[in-house]
Protein backbone atom coordinates (compact mmCIF):
# COMPACT_ATOMS: atom_id res chain seq x y z
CA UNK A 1 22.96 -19.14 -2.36
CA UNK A 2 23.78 -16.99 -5.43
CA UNK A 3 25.80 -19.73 -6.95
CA UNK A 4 23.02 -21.78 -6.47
CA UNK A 5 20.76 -19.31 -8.56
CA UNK A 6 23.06 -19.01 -11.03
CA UNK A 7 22.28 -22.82 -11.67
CA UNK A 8 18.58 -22.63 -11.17
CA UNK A 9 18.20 -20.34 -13.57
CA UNK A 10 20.41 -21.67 -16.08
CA UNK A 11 18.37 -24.84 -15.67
CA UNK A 12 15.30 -23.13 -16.53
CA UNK A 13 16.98 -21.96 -19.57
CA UNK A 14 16.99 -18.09 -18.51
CA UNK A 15 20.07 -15.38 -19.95
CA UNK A 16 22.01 -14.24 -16.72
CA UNK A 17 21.65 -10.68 -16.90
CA UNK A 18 19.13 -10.65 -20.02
CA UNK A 19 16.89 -12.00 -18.36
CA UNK A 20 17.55 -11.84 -14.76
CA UNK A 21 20.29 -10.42 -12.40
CA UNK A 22 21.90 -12.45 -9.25
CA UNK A 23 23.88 -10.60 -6.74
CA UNK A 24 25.78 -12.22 -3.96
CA UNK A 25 27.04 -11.71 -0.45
CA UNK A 26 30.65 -12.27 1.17
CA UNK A 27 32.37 -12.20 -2.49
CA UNK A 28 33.59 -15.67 -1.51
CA UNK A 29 36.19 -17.57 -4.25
CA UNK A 30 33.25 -18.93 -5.99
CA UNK A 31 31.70 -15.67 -7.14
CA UNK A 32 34.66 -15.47 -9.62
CA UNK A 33 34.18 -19.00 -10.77
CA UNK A 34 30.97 -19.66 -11.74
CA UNK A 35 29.21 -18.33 -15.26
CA UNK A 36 28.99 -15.84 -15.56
CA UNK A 37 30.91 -14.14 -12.71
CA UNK A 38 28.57 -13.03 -9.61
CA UNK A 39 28.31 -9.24 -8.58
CA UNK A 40 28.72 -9.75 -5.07
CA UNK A 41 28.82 -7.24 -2.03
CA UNK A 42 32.63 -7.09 -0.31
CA UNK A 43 32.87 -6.91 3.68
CA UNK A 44 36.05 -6.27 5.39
CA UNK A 45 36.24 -9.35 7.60
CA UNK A 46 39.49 -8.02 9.27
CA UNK A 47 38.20 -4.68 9.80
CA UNK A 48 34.81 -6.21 11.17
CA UNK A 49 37.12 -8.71 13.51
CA UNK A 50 39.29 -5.56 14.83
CA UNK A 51 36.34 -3.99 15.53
CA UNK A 52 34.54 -6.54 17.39
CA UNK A 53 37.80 -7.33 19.34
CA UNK A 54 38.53 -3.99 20.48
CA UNK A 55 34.50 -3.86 21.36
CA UNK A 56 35.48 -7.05 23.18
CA UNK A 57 38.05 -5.84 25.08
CA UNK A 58 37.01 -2.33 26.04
CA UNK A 59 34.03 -3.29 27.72
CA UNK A 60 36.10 -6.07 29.88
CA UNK A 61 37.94 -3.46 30.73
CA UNK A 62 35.16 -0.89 31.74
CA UNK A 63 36.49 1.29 28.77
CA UNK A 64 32.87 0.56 26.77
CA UNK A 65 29.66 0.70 27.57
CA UNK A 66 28.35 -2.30 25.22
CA UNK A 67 24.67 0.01 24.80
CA UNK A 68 26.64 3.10 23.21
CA UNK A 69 26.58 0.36 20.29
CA UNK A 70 23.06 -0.22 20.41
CA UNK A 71 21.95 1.37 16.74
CA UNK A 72 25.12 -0.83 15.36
CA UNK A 73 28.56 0.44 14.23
CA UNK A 74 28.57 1.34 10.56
CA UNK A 75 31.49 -0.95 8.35
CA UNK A 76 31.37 0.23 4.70
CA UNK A 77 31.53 -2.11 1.83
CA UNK A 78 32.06 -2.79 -1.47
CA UNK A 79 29.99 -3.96 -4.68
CA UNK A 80 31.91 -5.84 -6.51
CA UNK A 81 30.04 -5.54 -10.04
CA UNK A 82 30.47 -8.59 -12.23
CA UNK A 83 28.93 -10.46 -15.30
CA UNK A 84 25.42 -11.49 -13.54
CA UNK A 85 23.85 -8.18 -13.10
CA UNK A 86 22.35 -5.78 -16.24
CA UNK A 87 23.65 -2.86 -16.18
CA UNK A 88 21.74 0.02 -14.57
């Protein structure tokens, strides 16, 4: 999606961060591709896996109560700060 504002707004002839800033999500491949570079926000896939798995396989095993989790399970992340934001 932010790749995809990166090109709107190019098309519209706007300056990426002049004139706007785009920030993306996942900080896929393409976020270090396109021009300029996306800011992007970093999640630890693996770490969000393990913990889902061992979620998983705690409350199969009666070792978890699945509504302990109900207010969510806090990963942290990362912002990745690249070329399409201004700086603060």
């Amino acid at each position: 999606m932010a790749a995809g504002a990166l090109f709107s707004a190019h098309r519209l002839g706007l300056s990426i961060p002049a004139d706007v800033s785009i920030t993306g999500f996942d900080d896929t491949p393409v976020s270090e591709i396109v021009w300029p570079p996306l800011t992007t926000v970093h999640q630890p896939l693996r770490q969000i896996g393990a913990k889902a798995v061992e979620l998983l396989v705690g409350t199969i095993q009666n070792k978890h109560d699945p509504a302990d989790t109900f207010g969510g399970i806090y990963v942290p992340f990362q912002l990745v700060e690249r070329a399409s934001t201004a700086p603060r």
